[in-house]
Every structure is written in C-alpha cells, then in structure tokens.
Protein backbone atom coordinates (compact mmCIF):
# COMPACT_ATOMS: atom_id res chain seq x y z
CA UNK A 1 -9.71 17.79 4.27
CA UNK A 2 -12.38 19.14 1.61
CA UNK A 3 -15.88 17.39 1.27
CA UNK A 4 -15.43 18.50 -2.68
CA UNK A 5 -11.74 16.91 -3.72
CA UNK A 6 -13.08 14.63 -6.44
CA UNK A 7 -9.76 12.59 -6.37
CA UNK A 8 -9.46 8.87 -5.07
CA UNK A 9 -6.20 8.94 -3.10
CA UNK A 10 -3.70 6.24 -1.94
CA UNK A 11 -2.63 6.30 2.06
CA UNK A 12 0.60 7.52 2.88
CA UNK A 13 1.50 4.31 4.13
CA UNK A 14 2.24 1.65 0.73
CA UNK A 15 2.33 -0.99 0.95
CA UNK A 16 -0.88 -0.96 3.84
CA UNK A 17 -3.79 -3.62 3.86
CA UNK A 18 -5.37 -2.43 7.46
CA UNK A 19 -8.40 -4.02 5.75
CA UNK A 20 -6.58 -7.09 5.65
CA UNK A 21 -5.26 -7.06 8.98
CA UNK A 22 -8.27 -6.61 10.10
CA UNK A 23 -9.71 -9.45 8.85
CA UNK A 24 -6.94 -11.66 10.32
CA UNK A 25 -7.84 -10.19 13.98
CA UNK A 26 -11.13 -10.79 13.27
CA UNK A 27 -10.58 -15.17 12.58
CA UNK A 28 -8.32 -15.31 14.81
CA UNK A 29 -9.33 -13.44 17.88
CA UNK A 30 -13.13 -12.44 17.01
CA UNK A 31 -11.78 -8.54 17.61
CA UNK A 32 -12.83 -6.09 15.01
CA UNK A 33 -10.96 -2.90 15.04
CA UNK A 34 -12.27 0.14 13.61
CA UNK A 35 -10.75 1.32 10.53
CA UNK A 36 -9.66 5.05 10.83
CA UNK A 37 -12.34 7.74 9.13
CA UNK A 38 -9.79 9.86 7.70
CA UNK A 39 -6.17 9.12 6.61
CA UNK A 40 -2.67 11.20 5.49
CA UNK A 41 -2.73 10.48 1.62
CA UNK A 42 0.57 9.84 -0.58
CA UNK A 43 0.16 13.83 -1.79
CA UNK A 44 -0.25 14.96 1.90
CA UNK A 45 -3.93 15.82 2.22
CA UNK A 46 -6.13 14.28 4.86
CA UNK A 47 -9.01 12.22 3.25
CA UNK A 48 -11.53 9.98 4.59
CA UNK A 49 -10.51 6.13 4.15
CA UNK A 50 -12.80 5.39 1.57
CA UNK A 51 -11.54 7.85 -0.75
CA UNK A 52 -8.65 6.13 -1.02
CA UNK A 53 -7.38 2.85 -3.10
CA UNK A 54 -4.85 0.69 -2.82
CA UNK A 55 -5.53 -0.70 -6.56
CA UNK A 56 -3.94 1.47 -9.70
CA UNK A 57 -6.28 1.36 -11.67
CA UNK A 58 -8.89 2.97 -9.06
CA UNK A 59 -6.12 6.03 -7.96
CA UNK A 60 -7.04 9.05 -9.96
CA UNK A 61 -4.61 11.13 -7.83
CA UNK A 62 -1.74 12.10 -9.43
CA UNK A 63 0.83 12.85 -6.76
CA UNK A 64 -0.53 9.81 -5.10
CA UNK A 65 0.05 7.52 -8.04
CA UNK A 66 3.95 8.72 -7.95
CA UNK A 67 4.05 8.46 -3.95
CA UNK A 68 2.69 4.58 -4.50
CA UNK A 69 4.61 3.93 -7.63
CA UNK A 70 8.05 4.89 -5.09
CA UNK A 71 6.91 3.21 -2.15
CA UNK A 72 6.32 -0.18 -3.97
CA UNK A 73 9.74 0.22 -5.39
CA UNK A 74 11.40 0.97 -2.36
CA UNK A 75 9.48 -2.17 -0.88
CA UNK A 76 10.29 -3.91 -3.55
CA UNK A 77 14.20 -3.47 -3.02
CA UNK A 78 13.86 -3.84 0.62
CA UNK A 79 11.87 -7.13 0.24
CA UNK A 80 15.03 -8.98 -2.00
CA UNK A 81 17.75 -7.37 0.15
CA UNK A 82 16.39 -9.23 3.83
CA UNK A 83 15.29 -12.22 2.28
CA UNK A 84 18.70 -12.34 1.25
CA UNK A 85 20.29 -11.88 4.77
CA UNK A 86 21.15 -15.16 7.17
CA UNK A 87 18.65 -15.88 9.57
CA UNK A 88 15.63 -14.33 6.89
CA UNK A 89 12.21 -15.69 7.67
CA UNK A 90 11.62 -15.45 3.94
CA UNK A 91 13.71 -17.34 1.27
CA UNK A 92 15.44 -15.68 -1.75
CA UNK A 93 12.87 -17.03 -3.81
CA UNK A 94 10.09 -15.83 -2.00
CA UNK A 95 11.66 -12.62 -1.93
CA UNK A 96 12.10 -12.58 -5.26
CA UNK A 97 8.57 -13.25 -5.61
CA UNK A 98 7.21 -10.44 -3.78
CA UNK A 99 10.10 -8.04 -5.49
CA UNK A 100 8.66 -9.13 -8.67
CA UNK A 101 5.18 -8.16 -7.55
CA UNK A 102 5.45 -5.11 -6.07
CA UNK A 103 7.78 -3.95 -9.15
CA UNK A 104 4.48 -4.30 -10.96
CA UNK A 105 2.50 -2.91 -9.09
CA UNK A 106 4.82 -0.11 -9.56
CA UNK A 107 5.11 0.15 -13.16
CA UNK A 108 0.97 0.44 -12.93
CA UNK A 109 0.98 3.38 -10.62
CA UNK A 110 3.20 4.83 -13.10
CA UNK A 111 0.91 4.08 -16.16
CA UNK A 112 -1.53 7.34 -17.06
C-alpha cells in the first residue's frame, strides 16, 4: 500500500456493501462493527477503505473499473440463473430485476 497512489479503487469483492451491512446490524442488534482500514482492490493493491468506491462514476482506477465491470456481470448471470431454479427464494422476475441492474452497473464501469 502507498500513501501517494492518487487512484480511487473498487474492493476486490463486487458486488460488497459492508457499509450496508453494517447498518442492518446496527437496527437490528445495536452492534456496530468496524469497517476494515485497508482492503485488496479489484487491480490487487492493498488500499485503505476509503479510497475505494463502489459507484462508477467515483472509480478512477482503471484495472479496477474492468475487475467491477466483470464481477457485476458475472453477478448479474448468477442472479437470473438461481432465481430460476425450484425452491429460489427470489422469483424470476425479481431476478430479472437485479440482472437488469447489475448489467448496468456494468456497462458504467466500462464507460471511460
């Protein structure tokens, strides 16, 4: 990890929303877990946590953006194939949904 990368990064993890989760253990429990100070980004560095985005327009990162860009495809794919399956907690339409969404978000990490 360098103090002088001027890049804002994605986590290696996509789709993540720790912040979210967080939030959600927080209401429900009144627990507040720390977030971690430095994470693996999509390009392999180390970074600290707030030099990283989840949003496209915010990731200046180049091999991040691609990392993202796959992930939210692959999610996007694996989202429509289980809601799909018998027994799916999710319905084909709300798969679809979410499919649809993360395709997007795709086709943003993909735009320069």
């Amino acid at each position: 990890m360098s103090g002088d990368d001027p890049h804002v990064h994605v986590v290696a993890k996509v789709p993540s929303d720790d912040a979210a989760v967080r939030t959600v253990l927080a209401a429900a429990f009144g627990l507040a877990g720390d977030l971690p100070g430095v994470v693996t980004t999509g390009c392999g560095l180390r970074a600290p946590y707030a030099a990283t985005s989840a949003r496209p327009d915010r990731v200046t990162c180049l091999p991040c953006r691609e990392h993202a860009r796959r992930e939210h495809l692959r999610f996007a794919d694996e989202a429509e194939r289980l809601s799909g399956m018998p027994g799916s907690t999710i319905s084909p339409a709300q798969g679809r949904s979410a499919s649809a969404h993360h395709r997007d978000l795709a086709r943003r990490f993909a735009e320069a």
